[in-house]
C-alpha atoms as a PDB file:
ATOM      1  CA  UNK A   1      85.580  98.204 147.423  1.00  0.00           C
ATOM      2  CA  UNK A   2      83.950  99.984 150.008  1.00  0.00           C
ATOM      3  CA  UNK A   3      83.092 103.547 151.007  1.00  0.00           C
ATOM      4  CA  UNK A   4      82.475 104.889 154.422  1.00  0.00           C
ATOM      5  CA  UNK A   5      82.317 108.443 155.860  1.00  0.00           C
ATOM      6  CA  UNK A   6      82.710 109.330 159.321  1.00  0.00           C
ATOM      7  CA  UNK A   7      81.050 112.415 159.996  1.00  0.00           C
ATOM      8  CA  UNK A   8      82.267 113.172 163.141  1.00  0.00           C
ATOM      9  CA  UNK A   9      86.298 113.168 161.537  1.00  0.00           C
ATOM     10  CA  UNK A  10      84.420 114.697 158.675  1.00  0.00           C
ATOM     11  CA  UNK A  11      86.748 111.862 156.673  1.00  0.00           C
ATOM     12  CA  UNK A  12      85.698 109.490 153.705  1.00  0.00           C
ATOM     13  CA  UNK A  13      87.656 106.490 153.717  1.00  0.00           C
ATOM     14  CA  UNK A  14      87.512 103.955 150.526  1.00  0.00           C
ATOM     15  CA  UNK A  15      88.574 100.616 151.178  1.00  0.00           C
ATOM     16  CA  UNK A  16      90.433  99.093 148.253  1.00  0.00           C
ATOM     17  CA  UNK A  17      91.266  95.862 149.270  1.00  0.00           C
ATOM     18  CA  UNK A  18      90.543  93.720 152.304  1.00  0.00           C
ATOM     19  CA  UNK A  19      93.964  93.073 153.619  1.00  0.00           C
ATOM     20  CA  UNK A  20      95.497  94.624 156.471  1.00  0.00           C
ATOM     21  CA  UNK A  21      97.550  97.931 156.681  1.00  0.00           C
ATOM     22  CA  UNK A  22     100.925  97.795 157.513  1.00  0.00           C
ATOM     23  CA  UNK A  23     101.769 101.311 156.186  1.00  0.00           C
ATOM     24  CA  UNK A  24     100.818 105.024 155.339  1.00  0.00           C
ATOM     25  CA  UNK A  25     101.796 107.680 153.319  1.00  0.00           C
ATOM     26  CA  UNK A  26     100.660 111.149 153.412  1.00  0.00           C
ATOM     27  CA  UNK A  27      99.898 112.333 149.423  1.00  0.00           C
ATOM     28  CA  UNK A  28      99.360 115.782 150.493  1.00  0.00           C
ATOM     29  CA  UNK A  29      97.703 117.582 153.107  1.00  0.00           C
ATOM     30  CA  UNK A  30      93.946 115.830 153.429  1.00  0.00           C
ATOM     31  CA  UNK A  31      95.255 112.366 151.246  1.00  0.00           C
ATOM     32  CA  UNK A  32      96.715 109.265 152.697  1.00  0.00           C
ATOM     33  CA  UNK A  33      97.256 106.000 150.766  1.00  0.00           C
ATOM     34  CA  UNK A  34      97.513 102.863 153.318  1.00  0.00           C
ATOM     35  CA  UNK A  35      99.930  99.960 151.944  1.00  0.00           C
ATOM     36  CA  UNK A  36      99.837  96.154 152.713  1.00  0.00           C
ATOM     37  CA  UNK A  37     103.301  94.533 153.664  1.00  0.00           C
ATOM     38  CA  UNK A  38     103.865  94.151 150.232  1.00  0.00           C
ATOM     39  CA  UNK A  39     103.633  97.690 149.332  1.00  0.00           C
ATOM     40  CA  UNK A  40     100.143  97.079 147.883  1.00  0.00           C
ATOM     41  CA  UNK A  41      97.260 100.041 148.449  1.00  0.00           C
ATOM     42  CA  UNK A  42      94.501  98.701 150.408  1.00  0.00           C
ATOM     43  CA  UNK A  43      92.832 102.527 151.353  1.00  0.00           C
ATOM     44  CA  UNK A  44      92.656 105.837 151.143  1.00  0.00           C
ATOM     45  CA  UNK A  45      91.649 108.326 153.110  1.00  0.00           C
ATOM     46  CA  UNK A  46      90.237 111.602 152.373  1.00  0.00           C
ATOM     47  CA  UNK A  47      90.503 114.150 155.416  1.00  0.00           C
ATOM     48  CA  UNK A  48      88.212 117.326 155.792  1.00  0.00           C
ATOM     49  CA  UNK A  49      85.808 115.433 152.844  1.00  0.00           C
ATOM     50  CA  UNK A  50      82.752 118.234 153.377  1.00  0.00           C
ATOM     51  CA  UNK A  51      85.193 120.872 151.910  1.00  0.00           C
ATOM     52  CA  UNK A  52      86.097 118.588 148.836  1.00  0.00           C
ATOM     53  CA  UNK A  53      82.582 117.638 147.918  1.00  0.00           C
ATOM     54  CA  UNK A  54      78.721 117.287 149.183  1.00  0.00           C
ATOM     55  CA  UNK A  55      78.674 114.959 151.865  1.00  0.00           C
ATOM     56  CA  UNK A  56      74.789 113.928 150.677  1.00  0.00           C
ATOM     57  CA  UNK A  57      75.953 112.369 147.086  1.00  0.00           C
ATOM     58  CA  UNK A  58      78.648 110.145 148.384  1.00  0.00           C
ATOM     59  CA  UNK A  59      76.504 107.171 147.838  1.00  0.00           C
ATOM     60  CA  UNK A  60      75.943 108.216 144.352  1.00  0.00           C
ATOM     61  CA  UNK A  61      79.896 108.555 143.712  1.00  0.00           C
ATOM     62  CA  UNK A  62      79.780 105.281 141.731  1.00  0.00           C
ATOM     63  CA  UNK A  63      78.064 103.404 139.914  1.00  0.00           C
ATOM     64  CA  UNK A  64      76.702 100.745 141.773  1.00  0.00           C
ATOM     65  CA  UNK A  65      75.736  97.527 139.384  1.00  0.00           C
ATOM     66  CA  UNK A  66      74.121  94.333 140.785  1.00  0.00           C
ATOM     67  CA  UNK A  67      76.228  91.342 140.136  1.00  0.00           C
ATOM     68  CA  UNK A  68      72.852  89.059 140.366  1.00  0.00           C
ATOM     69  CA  UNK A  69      69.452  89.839 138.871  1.00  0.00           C
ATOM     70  CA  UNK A  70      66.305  88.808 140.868  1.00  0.00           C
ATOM     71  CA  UNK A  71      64.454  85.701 139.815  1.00  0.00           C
END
Protein backbone atom coordinates (compact mmCIF):
# COMPACT_ATOMS: atom_id res chain seq x y z
CA UNK A 1 0.00 0.00 0.00
CA UNK A 2 1.00 3.34 -0.59
CA UNK A 3 0.02 6.89 0.35
CA UNK A 4 0.64 10.02 -1.56
CA UNK A 5 -0.78 13.58 -1.32
CA UNK A 6 -0.72 16.05 -3.92
CA UNK A 7 -0.87 19.33 -2.51
CA UNK A 8 -1.48 21.25 -5.31
CA UNK A 9 -5.12 19.01 -6.02
CA UNK A 10 -5.14 19.19 -2.27
CA UNK A 11 -5.99 15.14 -2.87
CA UNK A 12 -4.60 12.04 -0.88
CA UNK A 13 -4.57 9.11 -2.95
CA UNK A 14 -3.88 5.45 -1.29
CA UNK A 15 -2.78 2.93 -3.55
CA UNK A 16 -4.18 -0.48 -2.70
CA UNK A 17 -2.86 -2.64 -5.10
CA UNK A 18 -0.37 -2.33 -7.94
CA UNK A 19 -2.45 -3.23 -10.89
CA UNK A 20 -3.81 -0.97 -13.32
CA UNK A 21 -7.19 0.97 -13.28
CA UNK A 22 -9.63 0.20 -15.64
CA UNK A 23 -12.53 1.85 -13.71
CA UNK A 24 -13.98 4.51 -11.21
CA UNK A 25 -16.69 5.07 -9.12
CA UNK A 26 -17.62 8.13 -7.36
CA UNK A 27 -18.64 7.05 -3.40
CA UNK A 28 -19.79 10.45 -2.71
CA UNK A 29 -18.78 13.83 -3.31
CA UNK A 30 -14.73 13.94 -2.37
CA UNK A 31 -14.46 9.65 -2.56
CA UNK A 32 -13.61 7.62 -5.56
CA UNK A 33 -12.77 3.88 -5.49
CA UNK A 34 -10.65 2.84 -8.79
CA UNK A 35 -11.38 -0.93 -9.95
CA UNK A 36 -9.07 -3.36 -11.91
CA UNK A 37 -10.75 -5.22 -14.96
CA UNK A 38 -11.85 -7.61 -12.66
CA UNK A 39 -13.79 -5.35 -10.53
CA UNK A 40 -11.01 -5.46 -7.90
CA UNK A 41 -10.14 -1.94 -5.85
CA UNK A 42 -6.71 -0.93 -6.54
CA UNK A 43 -7.19 3.05 -5.07
CA UNK A 44 -8.88 5.51 -3.60
CA UNK A 45 -8.92 8.83 -3.75
CA UNK A 46 -9.73 11.38 -1.27
CA UNK A 47 -10.56 14.92 -2.87
CA UNK A 48 -10.33 18.31 -0.88
CA UNK A 49 -8.10 16.03 1.93
CA UNK A 50 -7.02 19.47 4.03
CA UNK A 51 -10.77 19.84 4.97
CA UNK A 52 -11.03 16.08 6.12
CA UNK A 53 -7.92 16.02 8.22
CA UNK A 54 -4.30 17.75 8.97
CA UNK A 55 -2.35 17.50 6.02
CA UNK A 56 1.04 17.36 8.48
CA UNK A 57 0.05 13.78 10.18
CA UNK A 58 -0.60 11.91 7.02
CA UNK A 59 2.59 10.07 7.41
CA UNK A 60 1.61 9.10 10.82
CA UNK A 61 -1.91 7.68 9.52
CA UNK A 62 -0.55 4.13 9.94
CA UNK A 63 1.39 2.26 11.53
CA UNK A 64 4.38 1.74 9.75
CA UNK A 65 6.30 -1.72 10.93
CA UNK A 66 9.66 -2.82 9.44
CA UNK A 67 9.41 -6.16 7.82
CA UNK A 68 13.42 -6.63 8.45
CA UNK A 69 15.36 -5.74 11.58
CA UNK A 70 18.95 -4.35 11.17
CA UNK A 71 21.85 -6.68 11.76
Amino acid sequence: MKIRYFPDTDTLYIELADRVSSSSEAVSDNLIVDFDERGKPVGVTLEHYSQISDTSTIETLLPITPVLQPA
